[in-house]
N, C-alpha and C. Protein backbone atom coordinates (compact mmCIF):
# COMPACT_ATOMS: atom_id res chain seq x y z
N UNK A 1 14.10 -19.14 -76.22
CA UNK A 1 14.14 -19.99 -77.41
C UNK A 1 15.08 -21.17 -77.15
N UNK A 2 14.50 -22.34 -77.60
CA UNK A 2 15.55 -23.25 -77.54
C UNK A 2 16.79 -23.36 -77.95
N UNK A 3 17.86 -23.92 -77.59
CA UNK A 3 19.16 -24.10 -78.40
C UNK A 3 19.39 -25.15 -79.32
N UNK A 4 18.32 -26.96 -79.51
CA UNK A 4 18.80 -27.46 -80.01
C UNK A 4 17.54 -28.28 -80.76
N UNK A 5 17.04 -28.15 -81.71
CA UNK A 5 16.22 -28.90 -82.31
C UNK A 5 15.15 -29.98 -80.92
N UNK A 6 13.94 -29.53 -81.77
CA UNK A 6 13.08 -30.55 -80.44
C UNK A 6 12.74 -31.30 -81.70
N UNK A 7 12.43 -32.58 -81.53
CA UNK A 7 12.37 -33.95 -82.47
C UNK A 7 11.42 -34.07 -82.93
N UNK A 8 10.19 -33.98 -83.84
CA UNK A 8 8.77 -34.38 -84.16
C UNK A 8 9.05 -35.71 -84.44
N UNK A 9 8.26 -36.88 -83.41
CA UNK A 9 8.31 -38.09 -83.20
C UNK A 9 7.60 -38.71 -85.04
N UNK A 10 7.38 -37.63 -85.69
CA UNK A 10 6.47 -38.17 -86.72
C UNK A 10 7.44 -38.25 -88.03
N UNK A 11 8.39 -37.57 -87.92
CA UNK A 11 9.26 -36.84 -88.42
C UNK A 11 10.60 -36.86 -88.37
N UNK A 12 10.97 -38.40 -87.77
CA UNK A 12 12.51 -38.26 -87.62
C UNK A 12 12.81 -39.79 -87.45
N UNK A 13 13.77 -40.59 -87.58
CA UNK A 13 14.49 -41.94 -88.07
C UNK A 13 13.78 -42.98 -86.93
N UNK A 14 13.63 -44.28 -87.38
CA UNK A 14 12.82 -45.20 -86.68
C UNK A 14 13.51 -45.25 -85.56
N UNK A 15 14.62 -45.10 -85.17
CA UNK A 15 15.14 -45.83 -83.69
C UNK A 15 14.66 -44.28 -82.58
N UNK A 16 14.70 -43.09 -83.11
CA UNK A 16 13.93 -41.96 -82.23
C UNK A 16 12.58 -42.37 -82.09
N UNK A 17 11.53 -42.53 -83.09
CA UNK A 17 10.12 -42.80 -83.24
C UNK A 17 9.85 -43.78 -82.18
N UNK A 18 10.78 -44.61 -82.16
CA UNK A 18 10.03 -45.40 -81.64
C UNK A 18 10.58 -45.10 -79.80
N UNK A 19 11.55 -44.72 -79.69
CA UNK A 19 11.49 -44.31 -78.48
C UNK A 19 10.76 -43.12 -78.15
N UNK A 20 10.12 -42.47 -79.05
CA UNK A 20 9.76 -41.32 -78.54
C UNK A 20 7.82 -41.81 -78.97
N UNK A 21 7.71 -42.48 -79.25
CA UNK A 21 6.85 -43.36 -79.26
C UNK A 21 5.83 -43.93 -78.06
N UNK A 22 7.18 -44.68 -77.30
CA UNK A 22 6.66 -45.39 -75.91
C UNK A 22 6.75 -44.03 -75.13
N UNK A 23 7.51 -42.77 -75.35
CA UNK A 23 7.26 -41.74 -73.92
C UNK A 23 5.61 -41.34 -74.77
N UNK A 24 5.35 -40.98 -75.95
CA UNK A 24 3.86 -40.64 -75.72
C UNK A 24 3.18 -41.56 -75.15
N UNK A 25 3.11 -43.18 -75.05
CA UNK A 25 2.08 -43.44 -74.89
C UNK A 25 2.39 -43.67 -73.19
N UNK A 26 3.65 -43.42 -72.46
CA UNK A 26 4.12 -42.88 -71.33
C UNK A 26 2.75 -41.46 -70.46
N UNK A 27 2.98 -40.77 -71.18
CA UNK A 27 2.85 -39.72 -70.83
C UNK A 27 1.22 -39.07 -71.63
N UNK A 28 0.89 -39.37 -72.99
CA UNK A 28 -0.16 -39.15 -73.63
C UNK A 28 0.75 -37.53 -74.52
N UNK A 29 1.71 -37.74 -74.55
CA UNK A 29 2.46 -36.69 -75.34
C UNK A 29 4.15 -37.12 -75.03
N UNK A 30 4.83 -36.10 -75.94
CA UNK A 30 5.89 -36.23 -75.81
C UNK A 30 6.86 -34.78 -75.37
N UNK A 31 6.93 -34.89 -73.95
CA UNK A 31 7.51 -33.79 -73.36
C UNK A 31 8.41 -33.22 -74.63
N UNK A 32 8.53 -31.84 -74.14
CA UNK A 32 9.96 -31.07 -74.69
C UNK A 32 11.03 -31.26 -74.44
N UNK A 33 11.61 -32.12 -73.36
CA UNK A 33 12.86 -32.28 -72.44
C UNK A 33 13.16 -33.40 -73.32
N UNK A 34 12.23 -34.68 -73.90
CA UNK A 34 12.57 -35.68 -74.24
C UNK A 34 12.61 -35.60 -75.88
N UNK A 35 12.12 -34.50 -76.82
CA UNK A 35 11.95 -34.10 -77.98
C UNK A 35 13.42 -33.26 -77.70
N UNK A 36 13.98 -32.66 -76.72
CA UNK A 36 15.56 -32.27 -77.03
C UNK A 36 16.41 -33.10 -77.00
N UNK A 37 16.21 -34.35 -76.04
CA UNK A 37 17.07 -35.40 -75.66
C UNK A 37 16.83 -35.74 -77.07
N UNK A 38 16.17 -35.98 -77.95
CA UNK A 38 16.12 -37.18 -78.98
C UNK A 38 17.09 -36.84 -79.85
N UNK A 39 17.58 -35.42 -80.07
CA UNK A 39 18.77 -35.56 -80.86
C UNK A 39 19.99 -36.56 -80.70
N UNK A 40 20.22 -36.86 -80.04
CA UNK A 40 20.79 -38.12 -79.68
C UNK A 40 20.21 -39.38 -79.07
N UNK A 41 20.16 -40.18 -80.31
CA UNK A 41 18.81 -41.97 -79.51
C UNK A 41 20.05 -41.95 -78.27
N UNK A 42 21.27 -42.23 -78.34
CA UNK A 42 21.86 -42.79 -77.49
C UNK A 42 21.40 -42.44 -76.02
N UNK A 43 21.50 -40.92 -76.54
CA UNK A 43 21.12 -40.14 -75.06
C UNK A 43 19.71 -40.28 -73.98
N UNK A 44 18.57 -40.51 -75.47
CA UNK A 44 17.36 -40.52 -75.26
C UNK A 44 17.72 -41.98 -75.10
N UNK A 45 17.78 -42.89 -75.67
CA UNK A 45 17.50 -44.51 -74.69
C UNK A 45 18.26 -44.69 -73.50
N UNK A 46 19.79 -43.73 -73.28
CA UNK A 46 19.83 -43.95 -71.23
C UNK A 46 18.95 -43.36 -70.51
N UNK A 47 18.20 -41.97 -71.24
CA UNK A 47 17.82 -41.32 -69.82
C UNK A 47 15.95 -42.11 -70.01
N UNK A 48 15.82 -42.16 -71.12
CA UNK A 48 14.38 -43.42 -70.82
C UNK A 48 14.88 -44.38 -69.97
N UNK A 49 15.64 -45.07 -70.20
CA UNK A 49 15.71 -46.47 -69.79
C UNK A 49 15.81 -45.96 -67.76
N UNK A 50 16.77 -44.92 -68.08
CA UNK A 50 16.63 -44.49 -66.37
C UNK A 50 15.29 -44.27 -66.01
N UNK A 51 14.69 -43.57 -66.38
CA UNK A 51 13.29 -43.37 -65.75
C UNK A 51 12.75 -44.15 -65.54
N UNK A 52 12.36 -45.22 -66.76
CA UNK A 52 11.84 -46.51 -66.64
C UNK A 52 12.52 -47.46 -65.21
N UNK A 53 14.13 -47.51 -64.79
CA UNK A 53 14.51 -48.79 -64.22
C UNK A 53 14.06 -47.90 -62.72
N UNK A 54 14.54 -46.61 -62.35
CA UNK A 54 14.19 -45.78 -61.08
C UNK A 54 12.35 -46.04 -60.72
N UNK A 55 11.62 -45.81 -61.74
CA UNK A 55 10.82 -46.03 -61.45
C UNK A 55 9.55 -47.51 -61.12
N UNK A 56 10.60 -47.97 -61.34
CA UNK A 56 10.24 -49.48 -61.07
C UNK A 56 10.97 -49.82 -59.76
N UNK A 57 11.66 -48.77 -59.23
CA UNK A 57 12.76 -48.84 -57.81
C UNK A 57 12.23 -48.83 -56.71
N UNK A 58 12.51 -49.46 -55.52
CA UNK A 58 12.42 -49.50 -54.29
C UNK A 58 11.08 -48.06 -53.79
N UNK A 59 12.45 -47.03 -53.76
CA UNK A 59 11.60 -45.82 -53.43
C UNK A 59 10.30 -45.41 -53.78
N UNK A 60 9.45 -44.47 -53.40
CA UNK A 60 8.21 -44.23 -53.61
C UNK A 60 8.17 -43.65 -54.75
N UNK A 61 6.98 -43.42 -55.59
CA UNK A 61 7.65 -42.16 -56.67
C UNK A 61 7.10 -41.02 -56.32
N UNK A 62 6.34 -41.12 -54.76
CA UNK A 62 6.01 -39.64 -54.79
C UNK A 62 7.55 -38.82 -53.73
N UNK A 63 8.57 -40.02 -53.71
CA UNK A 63 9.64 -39.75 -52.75
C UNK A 63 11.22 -38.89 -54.19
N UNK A 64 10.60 -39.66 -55.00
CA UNK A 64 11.87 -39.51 -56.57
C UNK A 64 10.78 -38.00 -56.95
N UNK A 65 9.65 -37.55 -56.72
CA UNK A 65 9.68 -36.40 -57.50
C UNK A 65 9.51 -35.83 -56.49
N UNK A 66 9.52 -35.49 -54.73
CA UNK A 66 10.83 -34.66 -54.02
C UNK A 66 11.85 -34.59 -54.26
N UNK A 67 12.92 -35.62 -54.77
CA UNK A 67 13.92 -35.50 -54.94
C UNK A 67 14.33 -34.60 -55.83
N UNK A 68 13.32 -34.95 -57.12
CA UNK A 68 13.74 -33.86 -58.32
C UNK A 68 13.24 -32.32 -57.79
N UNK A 69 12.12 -32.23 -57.46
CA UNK A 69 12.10 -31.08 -57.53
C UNK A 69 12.70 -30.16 -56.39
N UNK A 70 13.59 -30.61 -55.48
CA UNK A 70 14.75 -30.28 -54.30
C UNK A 70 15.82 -29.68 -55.65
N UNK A 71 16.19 -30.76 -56.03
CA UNK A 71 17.34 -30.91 -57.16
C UNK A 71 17.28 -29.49 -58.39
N UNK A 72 15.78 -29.81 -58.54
CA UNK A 72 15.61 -28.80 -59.62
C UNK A 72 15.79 -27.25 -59.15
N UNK A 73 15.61 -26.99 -58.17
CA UNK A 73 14.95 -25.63 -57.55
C UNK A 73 16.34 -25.37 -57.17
N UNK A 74 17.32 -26.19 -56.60
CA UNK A 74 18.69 -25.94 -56.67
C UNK A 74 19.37 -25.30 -57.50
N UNK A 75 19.16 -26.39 -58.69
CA UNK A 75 20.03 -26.08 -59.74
C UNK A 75 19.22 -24.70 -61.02
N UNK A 76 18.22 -24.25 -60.60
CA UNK A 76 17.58 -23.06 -61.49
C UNK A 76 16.97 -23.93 -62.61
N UNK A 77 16.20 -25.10 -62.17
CA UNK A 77 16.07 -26.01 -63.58
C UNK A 77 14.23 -25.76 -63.85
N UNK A 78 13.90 -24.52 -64.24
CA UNK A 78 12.86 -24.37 -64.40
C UNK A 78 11.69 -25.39 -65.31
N UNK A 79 12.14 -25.82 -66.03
CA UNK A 79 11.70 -26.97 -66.46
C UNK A 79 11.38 -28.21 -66.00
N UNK A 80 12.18 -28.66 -64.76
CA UNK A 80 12.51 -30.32 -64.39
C UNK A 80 11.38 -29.88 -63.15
N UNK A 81 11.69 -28.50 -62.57
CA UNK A 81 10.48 -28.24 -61.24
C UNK A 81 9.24 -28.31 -61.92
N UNK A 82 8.77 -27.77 -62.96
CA UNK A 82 7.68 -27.82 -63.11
C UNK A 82 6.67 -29.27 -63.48
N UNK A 83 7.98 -29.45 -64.22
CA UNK A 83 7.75 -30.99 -64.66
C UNK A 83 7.42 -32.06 -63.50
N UNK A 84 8.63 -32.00 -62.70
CA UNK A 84 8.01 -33.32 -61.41
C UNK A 84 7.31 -32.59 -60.24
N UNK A 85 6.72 -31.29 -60.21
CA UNK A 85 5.84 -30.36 -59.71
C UNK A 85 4.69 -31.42 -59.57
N UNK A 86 4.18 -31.60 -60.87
CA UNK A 86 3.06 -32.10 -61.66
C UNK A 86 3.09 -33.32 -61.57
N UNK A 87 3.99 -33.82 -61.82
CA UNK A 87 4.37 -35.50 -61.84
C UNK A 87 4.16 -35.79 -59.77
N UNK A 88 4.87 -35.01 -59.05
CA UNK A 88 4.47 -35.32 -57.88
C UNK A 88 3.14 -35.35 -57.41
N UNK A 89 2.50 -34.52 -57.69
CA UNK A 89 0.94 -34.10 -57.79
C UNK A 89 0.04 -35.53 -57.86
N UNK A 90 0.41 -36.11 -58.91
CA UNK A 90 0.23 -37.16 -59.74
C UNK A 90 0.25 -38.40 -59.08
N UNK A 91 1.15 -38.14 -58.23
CA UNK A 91 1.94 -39.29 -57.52
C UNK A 91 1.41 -39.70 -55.85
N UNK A 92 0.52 -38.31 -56.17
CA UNK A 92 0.24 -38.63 -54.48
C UNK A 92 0.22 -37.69 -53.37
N UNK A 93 1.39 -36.67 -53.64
CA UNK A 93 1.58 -36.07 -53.05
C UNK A 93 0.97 -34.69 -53.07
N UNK A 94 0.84 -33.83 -51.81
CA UNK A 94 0.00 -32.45 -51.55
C UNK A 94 0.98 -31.19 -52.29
N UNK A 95 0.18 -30.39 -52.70
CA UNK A 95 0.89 -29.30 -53.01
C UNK A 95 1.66 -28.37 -52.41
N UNK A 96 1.57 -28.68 -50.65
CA UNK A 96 2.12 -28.28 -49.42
C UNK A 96 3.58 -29.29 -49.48
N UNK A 97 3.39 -30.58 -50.25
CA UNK A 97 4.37 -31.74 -49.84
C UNK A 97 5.60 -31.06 -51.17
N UNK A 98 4.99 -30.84 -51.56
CA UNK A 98 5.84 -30.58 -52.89
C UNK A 98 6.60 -29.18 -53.15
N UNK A 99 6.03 -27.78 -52.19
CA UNK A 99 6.55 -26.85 -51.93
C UNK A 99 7.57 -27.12 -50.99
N UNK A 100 7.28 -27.70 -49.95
CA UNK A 100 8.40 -28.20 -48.96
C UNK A 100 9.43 -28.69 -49.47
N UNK A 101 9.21 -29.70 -50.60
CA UNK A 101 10.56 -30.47 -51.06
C UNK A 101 11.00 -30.00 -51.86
N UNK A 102 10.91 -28.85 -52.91
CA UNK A 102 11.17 -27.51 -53.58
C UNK A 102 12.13 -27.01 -52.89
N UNK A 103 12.06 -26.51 -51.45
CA UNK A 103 12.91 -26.02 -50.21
C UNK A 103 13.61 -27.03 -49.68
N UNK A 104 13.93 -28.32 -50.16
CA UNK A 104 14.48 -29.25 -49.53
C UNK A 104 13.93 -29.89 -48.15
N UNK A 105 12.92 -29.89 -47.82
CA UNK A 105 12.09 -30.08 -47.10
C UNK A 105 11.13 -30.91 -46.58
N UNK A 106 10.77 -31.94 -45.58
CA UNK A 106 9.85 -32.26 -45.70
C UNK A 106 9.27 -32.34 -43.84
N UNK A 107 7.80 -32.62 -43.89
CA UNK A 107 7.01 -32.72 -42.37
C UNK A 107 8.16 -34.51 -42.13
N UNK A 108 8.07 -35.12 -43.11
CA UNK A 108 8.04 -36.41 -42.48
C UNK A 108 9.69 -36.74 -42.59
N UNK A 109 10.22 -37.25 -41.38
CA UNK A 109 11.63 -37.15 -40.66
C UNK A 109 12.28 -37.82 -41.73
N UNK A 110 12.31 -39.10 -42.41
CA UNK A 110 12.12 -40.04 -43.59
C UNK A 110 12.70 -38.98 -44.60
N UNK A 111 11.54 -38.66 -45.21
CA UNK A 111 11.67 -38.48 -46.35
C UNK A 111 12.42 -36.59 -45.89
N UNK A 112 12.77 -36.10 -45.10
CA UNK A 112 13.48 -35.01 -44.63
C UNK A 112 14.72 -35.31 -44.76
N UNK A 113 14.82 -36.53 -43.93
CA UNK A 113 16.21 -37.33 -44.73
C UNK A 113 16.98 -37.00 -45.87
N UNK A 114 16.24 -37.61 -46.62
CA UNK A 114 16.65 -37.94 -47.70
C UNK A 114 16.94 -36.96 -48.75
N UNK A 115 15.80 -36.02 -48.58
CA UNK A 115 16.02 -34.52 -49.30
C UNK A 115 17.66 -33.97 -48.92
N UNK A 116 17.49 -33.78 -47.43
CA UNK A 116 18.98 -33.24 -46.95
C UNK A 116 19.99 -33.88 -47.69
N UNK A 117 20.20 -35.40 -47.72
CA UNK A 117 21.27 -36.12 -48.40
C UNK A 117 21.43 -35.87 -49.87
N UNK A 118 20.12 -35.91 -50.36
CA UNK A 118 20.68 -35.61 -52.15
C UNK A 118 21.02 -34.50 -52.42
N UNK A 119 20.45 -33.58 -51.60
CA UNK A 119 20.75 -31.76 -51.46
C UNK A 119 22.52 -31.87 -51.35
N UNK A 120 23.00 -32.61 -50.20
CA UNK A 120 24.08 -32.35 -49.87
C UNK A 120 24.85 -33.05 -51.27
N UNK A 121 24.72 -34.47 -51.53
CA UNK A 121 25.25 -34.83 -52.88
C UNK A 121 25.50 -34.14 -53.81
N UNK A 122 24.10 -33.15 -54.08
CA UNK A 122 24.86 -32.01 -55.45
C UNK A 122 25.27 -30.90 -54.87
N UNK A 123 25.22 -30.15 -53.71
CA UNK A 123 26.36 -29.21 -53.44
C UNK A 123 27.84 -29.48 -52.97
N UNK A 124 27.94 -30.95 -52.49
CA UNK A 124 29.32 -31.37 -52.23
C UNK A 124 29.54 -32.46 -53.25
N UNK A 125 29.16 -32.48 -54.52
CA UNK A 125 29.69 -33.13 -55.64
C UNK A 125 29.96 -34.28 -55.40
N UNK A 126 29.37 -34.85 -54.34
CA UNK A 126 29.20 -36.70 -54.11
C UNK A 126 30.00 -36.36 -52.86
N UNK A 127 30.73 -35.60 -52.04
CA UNK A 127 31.78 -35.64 -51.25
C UNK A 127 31.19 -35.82 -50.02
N UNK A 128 29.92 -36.44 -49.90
CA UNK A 128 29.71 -37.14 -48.71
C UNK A 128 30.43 -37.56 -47.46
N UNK A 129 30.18 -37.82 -46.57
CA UNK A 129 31.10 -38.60 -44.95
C UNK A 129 29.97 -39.50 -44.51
N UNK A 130 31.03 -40.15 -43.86
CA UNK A 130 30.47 -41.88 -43.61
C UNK A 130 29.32 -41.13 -42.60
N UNK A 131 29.52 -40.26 -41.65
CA UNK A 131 28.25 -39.60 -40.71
C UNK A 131 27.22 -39.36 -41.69
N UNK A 132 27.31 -38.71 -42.70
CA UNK A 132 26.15 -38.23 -43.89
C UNK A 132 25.23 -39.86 -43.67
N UNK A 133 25.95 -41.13 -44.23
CA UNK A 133 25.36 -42.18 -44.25
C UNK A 133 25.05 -42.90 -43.44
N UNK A 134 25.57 -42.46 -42.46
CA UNK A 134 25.06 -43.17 -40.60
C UNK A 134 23.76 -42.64 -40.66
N UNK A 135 24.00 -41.04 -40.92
CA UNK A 135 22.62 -40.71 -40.55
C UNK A 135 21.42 -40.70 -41.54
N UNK A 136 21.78 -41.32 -42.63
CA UNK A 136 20.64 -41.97 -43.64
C UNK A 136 20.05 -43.10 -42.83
N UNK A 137 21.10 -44.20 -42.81
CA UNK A 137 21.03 -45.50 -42.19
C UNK A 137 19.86 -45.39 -40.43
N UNK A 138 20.49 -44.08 -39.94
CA UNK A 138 19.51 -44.01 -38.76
C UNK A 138 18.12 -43.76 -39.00
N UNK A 139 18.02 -42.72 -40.07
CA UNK A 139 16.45 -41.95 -40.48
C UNK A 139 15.88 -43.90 -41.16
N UNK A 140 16.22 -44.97 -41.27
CA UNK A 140 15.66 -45.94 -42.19
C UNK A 140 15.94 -46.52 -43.31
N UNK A 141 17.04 -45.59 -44.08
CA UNK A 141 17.78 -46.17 -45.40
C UNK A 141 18.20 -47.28 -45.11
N UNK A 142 18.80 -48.45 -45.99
CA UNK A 142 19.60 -49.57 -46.29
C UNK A 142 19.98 -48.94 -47.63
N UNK A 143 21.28 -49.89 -47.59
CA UNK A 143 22.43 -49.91 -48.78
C UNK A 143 21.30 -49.39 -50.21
N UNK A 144 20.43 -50.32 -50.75
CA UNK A 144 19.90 -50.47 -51.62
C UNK A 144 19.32 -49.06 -51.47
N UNK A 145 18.59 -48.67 -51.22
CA UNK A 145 18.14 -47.37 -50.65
C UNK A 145 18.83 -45.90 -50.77
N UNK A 146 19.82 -46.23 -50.42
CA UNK A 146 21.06 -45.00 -50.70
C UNK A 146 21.33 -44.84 -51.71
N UNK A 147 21.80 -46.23 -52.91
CA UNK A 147 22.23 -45.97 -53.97
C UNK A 147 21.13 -45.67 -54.99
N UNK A 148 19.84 -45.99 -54.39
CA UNK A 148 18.64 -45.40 -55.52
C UNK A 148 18.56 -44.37 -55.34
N UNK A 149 18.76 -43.77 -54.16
CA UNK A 149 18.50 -42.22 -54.18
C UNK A 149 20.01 -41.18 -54.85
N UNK A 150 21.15 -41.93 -54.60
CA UNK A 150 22.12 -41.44 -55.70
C UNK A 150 21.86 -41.19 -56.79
N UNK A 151 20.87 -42.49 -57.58
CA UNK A 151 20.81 -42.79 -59.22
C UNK A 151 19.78 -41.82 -59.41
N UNK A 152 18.60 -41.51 -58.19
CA UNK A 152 17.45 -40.08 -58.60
C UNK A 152 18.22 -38.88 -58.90
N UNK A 153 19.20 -38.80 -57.92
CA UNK A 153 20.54 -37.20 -57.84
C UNK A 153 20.81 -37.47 -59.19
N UNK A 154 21.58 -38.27 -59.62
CA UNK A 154 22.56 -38.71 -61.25
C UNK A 154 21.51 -38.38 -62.30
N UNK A 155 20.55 -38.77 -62.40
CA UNK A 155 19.18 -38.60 -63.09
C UNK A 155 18.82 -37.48 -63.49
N UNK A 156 18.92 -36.82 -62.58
CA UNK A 156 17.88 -35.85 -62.11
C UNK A 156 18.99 -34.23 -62.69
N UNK A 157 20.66 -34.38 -62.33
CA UNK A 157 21.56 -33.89 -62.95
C UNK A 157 21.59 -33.76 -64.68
N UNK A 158 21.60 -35.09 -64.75
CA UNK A 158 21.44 -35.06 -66.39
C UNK A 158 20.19 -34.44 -66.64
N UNK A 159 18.98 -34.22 -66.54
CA UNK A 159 17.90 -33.34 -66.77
C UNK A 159 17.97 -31.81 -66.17
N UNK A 160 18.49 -32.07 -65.02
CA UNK A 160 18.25 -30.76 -65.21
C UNK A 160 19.35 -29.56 -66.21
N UNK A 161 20.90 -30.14 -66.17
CA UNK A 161 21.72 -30.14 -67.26
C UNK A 161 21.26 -29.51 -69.01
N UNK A 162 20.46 -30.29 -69.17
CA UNK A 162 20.14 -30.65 -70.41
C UNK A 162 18.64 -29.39 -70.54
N UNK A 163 17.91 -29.39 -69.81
CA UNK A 163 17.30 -28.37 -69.67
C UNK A 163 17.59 -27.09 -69.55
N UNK A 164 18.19 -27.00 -68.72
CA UNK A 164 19.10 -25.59 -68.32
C UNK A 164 19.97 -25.09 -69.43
N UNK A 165 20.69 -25.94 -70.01
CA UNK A 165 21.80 -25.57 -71.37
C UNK A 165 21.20 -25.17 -72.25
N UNK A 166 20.20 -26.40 -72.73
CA UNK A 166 19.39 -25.95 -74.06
C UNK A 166 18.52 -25.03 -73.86
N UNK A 167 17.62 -24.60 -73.01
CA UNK A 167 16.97 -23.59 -72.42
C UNK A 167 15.49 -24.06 -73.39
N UNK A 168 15.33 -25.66 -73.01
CA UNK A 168 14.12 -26.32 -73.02
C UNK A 168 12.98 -25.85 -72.64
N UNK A 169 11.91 -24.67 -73.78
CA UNK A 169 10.78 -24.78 -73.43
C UNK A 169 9.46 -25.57 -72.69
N UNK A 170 9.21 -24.46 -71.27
CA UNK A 170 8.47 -25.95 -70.76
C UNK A 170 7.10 -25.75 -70.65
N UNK A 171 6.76 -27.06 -71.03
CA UNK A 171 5.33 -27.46 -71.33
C UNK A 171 4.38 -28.39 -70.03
N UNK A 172 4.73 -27.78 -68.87
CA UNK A 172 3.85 -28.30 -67.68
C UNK A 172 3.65 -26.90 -67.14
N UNK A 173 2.86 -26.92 -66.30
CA UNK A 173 1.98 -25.88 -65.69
C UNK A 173 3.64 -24.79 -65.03
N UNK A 174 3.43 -24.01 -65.15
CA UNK A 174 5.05 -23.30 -64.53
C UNK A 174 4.61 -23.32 -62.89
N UNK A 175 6.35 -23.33 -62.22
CA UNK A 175 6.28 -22.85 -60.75
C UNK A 175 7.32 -22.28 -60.66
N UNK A 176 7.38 -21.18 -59.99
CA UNK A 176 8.26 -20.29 -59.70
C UNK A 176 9.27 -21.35 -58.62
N UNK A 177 10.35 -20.65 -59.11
CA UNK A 177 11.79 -21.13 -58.26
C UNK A 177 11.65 -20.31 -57.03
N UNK A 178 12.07 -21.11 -55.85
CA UNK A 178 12.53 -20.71 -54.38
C UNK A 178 13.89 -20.23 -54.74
N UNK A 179 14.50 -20.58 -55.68
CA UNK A 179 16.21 -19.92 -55.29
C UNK A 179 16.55 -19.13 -56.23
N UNK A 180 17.17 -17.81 -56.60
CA UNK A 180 17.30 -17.02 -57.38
C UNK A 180 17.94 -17.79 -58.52
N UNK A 181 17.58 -17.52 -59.62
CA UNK A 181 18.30 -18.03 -60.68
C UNK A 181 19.76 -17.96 -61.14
């Protein structure tokens, strides 16, 4: 059961509606993750506005929903995996590509990269070494590059956070977690 009110976009003060508004016509519904976020617009217009500016970012987006779902499967975020499960799917990527990056994982050296680095970001709490970023910089990253894949980690924290606490019913196809809960 949830912990915190989910928002009926039909049903609650114009500055939610209408952000919860543009995620239906986003999405053709309005997730549960973003119907918990709406208890707070404040909250719900950073983490829209994040999705929105990341996804207009450099990176691929079938590269940001490896990221999440590395991130998610980490952190026990049964919700955020299933969610960019689907969203990766979506994006391009194989259902082989997306189990791999679940496991932090990938065939392609690149984007293997990069999994390893955001992996390492949330188990060493940003405590990175300049080698961590040499060896971004070697796999192909630039500056710009690094810090988008930070802002997917930062992102991707606050969701899965917010999922995990409130214990956000989820409404995408389920996938079982690789890491014990």
């Amino acid at each position: 059961m949830n912990r915190v009110s989910l928002i009926d976009r039909n049903q609650t003060t114009e500055d939610r509606k209408a952000l919860l508004d543009e995620i239906h016509g986003a999405f053709g519904t309005v997730p549960n993750m973003f119907r918990a976020v709406a208890n707070s617009p404040a909250a719900l217009k950073s983490m829209w506005g994040a999705f929105g500016a990341l996804g207009g970012g450099r990176l691929a987006a079938t590269l940001g929903e490896q990221i999440a779902v590395a991130i998610a499967d980490r952190n026990a975020c049964e919700y955020c995996l299933a969610a960019h499960t689907a969203l990766g799917r979506k994006a391009g990527a194989s259902a082989e590509e997306m189990q791999a990056a679940q496991a932090g994982r990938s065939a392609d050296p690149k984007t293997d990269a990069a999994l390893r680095f955001a992996l390492k970001l949330v188990s060493d709490r940003g405590q990175v070494s300049a080698q961590d970023v040499d060896a971004m910089r070697a796999a192909g990253f630039d500056d710009e590059d690094l810090v988008e894949i930070l802002a997917h980690v930062a992102l991707n924290l606050f969701t899965n956070y917010v999922n995990v606490a409130f214990a956000t019913p989820v409404d995408f196809p389920a996938v079982k977690l690789g890491r014990a809960a």
